[in-house]
Protein backbone atom coordinates (compact mmCIF):
# COMPACT_ATOMS: atom_id res chain seq x y z
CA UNK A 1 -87.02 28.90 38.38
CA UNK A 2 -88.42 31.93 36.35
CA UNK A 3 -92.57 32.87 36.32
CA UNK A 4 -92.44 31.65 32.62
CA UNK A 5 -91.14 28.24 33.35
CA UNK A 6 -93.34 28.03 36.38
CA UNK A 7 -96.65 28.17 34.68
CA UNK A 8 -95.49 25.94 31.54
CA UNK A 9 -95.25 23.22 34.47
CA UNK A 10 -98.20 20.49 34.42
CA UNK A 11 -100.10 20.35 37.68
CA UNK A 12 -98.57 16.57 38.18
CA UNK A 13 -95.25 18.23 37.29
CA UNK A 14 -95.81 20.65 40.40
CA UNK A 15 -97.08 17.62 42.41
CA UNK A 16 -94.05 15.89 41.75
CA UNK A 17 -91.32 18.46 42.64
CA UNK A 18 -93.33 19.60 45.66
CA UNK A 19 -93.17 16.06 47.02
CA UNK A 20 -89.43 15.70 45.99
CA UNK A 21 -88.58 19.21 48.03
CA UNK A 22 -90.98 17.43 51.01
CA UNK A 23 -88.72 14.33 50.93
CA UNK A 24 -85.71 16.40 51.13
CA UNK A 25 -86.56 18.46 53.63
CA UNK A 26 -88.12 15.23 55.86
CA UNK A 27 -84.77 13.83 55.30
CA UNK A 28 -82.75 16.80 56.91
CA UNK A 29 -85.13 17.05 59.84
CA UNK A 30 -84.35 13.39 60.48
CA UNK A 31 -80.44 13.74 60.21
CA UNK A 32 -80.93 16.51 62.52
CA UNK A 33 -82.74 15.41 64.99
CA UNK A 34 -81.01 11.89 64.98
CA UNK A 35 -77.61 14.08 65.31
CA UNK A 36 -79.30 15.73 68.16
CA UNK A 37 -79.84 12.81 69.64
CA UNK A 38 -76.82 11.20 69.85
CA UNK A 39 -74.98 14.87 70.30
CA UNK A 40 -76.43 14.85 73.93
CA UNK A 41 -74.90 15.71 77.97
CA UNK A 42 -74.48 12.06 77.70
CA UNK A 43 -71.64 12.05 75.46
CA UNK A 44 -70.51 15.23 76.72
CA UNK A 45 -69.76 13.67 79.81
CA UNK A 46 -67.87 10.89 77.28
CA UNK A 47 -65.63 13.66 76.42
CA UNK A 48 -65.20 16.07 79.70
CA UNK A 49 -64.50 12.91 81.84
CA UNK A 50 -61.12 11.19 80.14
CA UNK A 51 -60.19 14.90 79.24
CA UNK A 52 -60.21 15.99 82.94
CA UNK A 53 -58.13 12.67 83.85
CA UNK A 54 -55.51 13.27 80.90
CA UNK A 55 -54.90 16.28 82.43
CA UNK A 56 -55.36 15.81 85.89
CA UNK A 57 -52.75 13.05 85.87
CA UNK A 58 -50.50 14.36 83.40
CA UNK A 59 -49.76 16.77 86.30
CA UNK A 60 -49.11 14.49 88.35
CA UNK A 61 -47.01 12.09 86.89
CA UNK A 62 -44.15 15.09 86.18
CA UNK A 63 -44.17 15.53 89.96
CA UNK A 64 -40.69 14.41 91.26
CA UNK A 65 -42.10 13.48 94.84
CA UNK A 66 -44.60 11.19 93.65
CA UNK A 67 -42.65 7.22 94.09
CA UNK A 68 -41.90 5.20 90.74
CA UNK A 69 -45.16 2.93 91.58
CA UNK A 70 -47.84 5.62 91.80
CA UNK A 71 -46.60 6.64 88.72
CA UNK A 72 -46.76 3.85 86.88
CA UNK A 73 -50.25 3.76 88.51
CA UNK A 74 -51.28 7.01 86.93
CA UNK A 75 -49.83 6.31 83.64
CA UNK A 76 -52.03 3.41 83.11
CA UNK A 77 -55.02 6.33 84.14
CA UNK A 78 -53.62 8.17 81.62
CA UNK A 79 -53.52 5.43 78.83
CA UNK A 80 -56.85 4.02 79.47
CA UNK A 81 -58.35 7.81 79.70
CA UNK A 82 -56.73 8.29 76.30
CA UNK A 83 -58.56 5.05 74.95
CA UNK A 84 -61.49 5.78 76.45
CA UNK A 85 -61.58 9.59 74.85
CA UNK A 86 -60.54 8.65 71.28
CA UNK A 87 -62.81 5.89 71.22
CA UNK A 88 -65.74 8.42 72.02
CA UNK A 89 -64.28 10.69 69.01
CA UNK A 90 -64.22 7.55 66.69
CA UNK A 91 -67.78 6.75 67.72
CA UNK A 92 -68.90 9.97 66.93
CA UNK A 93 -67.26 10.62 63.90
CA UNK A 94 -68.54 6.86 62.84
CA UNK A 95 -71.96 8.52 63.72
CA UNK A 96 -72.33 11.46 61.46
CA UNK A 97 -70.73 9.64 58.48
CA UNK A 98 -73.72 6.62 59.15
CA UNK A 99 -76.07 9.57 59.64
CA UNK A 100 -74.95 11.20 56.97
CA UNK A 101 -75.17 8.15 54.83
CA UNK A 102 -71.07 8.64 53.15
CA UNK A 103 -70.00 5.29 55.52
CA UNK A 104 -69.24 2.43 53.50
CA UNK A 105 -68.72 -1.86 54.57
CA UNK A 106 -66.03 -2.77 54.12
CA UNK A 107 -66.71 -6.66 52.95
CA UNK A 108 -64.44 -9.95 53.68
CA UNK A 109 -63.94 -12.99 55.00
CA UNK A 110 -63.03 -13.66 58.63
CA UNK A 111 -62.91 -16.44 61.71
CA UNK A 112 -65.63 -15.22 63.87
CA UNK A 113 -64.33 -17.63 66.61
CA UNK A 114 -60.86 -15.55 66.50
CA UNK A 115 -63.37 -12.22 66.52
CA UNK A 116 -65.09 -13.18 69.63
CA UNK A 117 -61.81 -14.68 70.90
CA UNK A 118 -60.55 -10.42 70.85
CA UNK A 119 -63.31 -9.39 71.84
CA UNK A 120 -63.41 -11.44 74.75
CA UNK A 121 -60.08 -10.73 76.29
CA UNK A 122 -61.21 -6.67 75.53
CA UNK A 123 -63.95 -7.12 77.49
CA UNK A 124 -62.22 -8.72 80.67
CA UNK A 125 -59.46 -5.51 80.29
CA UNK A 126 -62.45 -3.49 80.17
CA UNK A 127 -63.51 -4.60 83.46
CA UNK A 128 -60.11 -4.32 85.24
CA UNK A 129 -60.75 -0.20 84.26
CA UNK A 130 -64.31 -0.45 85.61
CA UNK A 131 -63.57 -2.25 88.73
CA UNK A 132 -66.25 -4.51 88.39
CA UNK A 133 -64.22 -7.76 89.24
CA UNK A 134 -67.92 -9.11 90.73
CA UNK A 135 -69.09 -9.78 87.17
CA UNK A 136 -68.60 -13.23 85.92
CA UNK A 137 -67.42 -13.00 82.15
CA UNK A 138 -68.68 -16.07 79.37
CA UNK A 139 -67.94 -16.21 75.45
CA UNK A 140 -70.42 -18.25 74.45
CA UNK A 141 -69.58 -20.84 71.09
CA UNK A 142 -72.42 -22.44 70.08
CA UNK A 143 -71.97 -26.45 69.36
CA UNK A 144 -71.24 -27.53 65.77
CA UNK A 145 -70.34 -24.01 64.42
CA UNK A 146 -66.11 -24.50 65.80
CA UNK A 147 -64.09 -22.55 63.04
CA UNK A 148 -66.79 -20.63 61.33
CA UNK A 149 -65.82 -18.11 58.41
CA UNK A 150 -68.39 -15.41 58.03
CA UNK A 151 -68.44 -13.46 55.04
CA UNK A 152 -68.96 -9.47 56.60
CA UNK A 153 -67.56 -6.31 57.73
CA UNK A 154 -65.36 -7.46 60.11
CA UNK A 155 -64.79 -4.22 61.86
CA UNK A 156 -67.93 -2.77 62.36
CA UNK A 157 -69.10 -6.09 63.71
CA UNK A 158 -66.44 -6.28 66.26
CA UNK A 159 -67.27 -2.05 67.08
CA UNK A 160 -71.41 -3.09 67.57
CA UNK A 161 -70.55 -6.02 69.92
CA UNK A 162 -68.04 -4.32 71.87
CA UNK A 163 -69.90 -1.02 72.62
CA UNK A 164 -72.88 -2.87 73.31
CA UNK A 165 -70.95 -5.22 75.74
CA UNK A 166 -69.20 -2.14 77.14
CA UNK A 167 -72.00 -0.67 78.02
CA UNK A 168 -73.65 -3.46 79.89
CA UNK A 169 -70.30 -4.20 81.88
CA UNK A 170 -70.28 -0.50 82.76
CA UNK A 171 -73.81 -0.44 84.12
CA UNK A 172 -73.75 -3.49 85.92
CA UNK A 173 -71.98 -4.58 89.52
CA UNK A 174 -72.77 -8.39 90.22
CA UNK A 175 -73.55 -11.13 87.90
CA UNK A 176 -72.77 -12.49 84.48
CA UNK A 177 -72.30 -10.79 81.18
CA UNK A 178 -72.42 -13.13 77.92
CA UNK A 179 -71.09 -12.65 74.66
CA UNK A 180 -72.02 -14.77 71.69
CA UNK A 181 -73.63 -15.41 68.75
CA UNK A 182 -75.81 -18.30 66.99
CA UNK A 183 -76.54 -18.87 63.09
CA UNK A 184 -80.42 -19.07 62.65
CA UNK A 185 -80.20 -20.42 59.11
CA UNK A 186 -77.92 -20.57 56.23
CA UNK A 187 -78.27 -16.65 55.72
CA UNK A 188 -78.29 -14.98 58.69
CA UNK A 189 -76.36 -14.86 62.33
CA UNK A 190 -77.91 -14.05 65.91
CA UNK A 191 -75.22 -11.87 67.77
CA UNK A 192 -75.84 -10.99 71.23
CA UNK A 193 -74.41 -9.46 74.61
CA UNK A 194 -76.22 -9.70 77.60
CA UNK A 195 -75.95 -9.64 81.28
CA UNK A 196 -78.12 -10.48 84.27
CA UNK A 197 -77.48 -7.76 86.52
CA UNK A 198 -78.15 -4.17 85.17
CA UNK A 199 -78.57 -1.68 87.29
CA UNK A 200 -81.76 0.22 87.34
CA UNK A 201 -82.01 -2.12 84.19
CA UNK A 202 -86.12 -1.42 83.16
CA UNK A 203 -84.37 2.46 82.52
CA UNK A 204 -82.32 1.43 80.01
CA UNK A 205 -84.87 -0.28 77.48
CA UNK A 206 -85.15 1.88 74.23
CA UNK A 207 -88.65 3.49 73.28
CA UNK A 208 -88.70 1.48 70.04
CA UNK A 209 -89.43 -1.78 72.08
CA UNK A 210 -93.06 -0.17 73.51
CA UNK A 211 -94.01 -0.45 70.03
CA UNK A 212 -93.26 -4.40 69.34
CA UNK A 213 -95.62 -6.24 72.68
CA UNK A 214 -92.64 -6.72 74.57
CA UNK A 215 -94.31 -6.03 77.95
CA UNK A 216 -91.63 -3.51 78.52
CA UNK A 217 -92.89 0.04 79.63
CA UNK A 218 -89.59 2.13 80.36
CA UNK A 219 -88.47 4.70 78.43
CA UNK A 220 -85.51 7.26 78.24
CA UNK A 221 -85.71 10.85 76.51
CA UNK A 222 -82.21 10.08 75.45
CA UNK A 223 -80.47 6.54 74.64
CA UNK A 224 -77.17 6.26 74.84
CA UNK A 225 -74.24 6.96 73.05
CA UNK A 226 -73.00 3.01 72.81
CA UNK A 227 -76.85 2.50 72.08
CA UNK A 228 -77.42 5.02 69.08
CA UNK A 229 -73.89 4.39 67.39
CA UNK A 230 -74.41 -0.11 67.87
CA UNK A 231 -78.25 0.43 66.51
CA UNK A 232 -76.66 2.61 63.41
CA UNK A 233 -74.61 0.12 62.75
CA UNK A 234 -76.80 -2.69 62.35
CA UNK A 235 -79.10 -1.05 60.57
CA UNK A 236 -75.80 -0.23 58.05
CA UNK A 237 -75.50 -3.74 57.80
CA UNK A 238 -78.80 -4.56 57.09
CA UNK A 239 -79.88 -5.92 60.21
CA UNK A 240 -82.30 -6.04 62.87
CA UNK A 241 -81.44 -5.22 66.09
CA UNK A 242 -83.59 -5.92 69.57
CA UNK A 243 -83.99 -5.58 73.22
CA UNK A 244 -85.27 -7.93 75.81
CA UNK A 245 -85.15 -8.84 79.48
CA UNK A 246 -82.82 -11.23 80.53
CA UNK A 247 -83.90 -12.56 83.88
CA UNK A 248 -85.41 -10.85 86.42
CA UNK A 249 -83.12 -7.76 86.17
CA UNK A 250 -80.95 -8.12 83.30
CA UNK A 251 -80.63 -7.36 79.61
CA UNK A 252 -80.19 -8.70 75.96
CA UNK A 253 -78.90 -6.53 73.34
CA UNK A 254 -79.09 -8.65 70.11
CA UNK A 255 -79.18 -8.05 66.14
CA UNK A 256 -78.99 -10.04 63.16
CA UNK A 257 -77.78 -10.08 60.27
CA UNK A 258 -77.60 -11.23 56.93
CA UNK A 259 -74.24 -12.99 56.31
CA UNK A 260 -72.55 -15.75 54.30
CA UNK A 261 -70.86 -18.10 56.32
CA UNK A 262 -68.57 -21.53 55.69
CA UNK A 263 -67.85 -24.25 58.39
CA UNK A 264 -65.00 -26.05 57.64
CA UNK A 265 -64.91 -29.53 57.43
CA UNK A 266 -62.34 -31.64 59.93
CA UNK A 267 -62.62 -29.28 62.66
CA UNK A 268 -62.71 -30.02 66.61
CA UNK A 269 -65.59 -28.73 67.89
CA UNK A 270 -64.73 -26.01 70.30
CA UNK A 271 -66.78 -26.09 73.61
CA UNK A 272 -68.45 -23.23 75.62
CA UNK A 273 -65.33 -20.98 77.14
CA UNK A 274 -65.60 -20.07 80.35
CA UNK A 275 -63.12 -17.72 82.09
């Protein structure tokens, strides 16, 4: 902008564009330093971990002394390291676009019981590849809801619940881990995941729950990769998201959201799975 057009400008024109430049620039700060955040040693060690294994074992398994059963032993290293690193680049390319705000829903209309169903035999792979065969495993149905349709973005709901359920299975070696959900009314869904043994769990509570009287006083500098992406993505789809104590030494992750759901008509009611 030239001199001339500068001083033709009313002073609540110049007010105006100031605070427009202000809102920009707040704006990139914040996709910086929430970028920052989630770009952290944390998910470094996401990335240098499965990479080391890929190679480590790929070595290995073109070694002709090694016997047929070791190998087959180190391929399934190999596959679940190469799961394990492309889910990290998926979650962090899902990251900047939500940042970014260029990530779309992608609407429709699903069986949730068939969601958590998937989600559920994930979960009890997922702790084969952890080694934490101590930790009881429950999908949770609530009465009365058997066959619900739900009216969302399928995906990212299954990506929320299964990082956040990762993550707790990961961190914990005894106890249960639930995964389930409850409708609260006719708008809106409770999801949660949460388990009873966490280890060193009053670390892993997020600073945004000092601010809300939960009681709860820990803090980390950094959250977690699962933790920053699964928030993200609740907040995408317009929902709340919270964390609590569950017992003495547990946690509850838990969001909801604002959905459309139908229950059809006819249906056996399903009871609470246990497995």
């Amino acid at each position: 902008m030239d001199k001339e057009s500068l001083i033709r400008l009313t002073k609540e024109q110049l007010i105006e564009k100031i605070s427009v430049l202000e809102t920009k620039s707040s704006e990139e700060k914040d996709i910086v330093r929430r970028l920052s955040e989630f770009y952290s040693p944390a998910l470094m060690d996401k990335v240098r971990t499965p990479l080391s294994a890929i190679m480590g074992f790929a070595d290995l398994v073109t070694r002709e002394d090694i016997d047929e059963d070791l190998k087959r032993l180190y391929m399934q290293y190999l596959e679940n390291s190469s799961r394990s690193l492309v889910q990290t680049v998926d979650d962090l390319v899902d990251y900047t676009l939500i940042t970014m705000g260029v990530l779309n829903l992608d609407l429709s209309l699903f069986h949730l019981d068939l969601v958590f169903e998937d989600l559920f035999e994930e979960l009890k792979k997922q702790r084969r590849i952890y080694e934490r065969l101590s930790v009881a495993l429950f999908n949770l149905t609530p009465p009365g809801y058997s066959g619900i349709e739900v009216y969302a973005d399928e995906h990212r709901l299954r990506q929320t619940i299964s990082r956040l359920s990762g993550y707790l299975l990961a961190h914990s070696e005894k106890g249960i881990l639930e995964i389930g959900y409850e409708p609260l009314n006719e708008e809106s869904i409770r999801f949660f995941a949460r388990a009873s043994r966490v280890i060193n769990a009053r670390h892993h509570y997020i600073s945004h729950n000092n601010n809300r009287n939960t009681g709860i006083q820990g803090r980390r500098k950094t959250a977690d990769p699962e933790y920053l992406l699964a928030h993200a993505l609740v907040q995408l789809m317009d929902g709340t998201f919270e964390i609590s104590p569950f017992g003495k030494e547990g946690i509850m992750f838990s969001f909801t959201l604002p959905v459309t759901y139908i229950i059809p008509e006819n249906i056996p009611e399903v009871k609470e799975e246990k497995k």
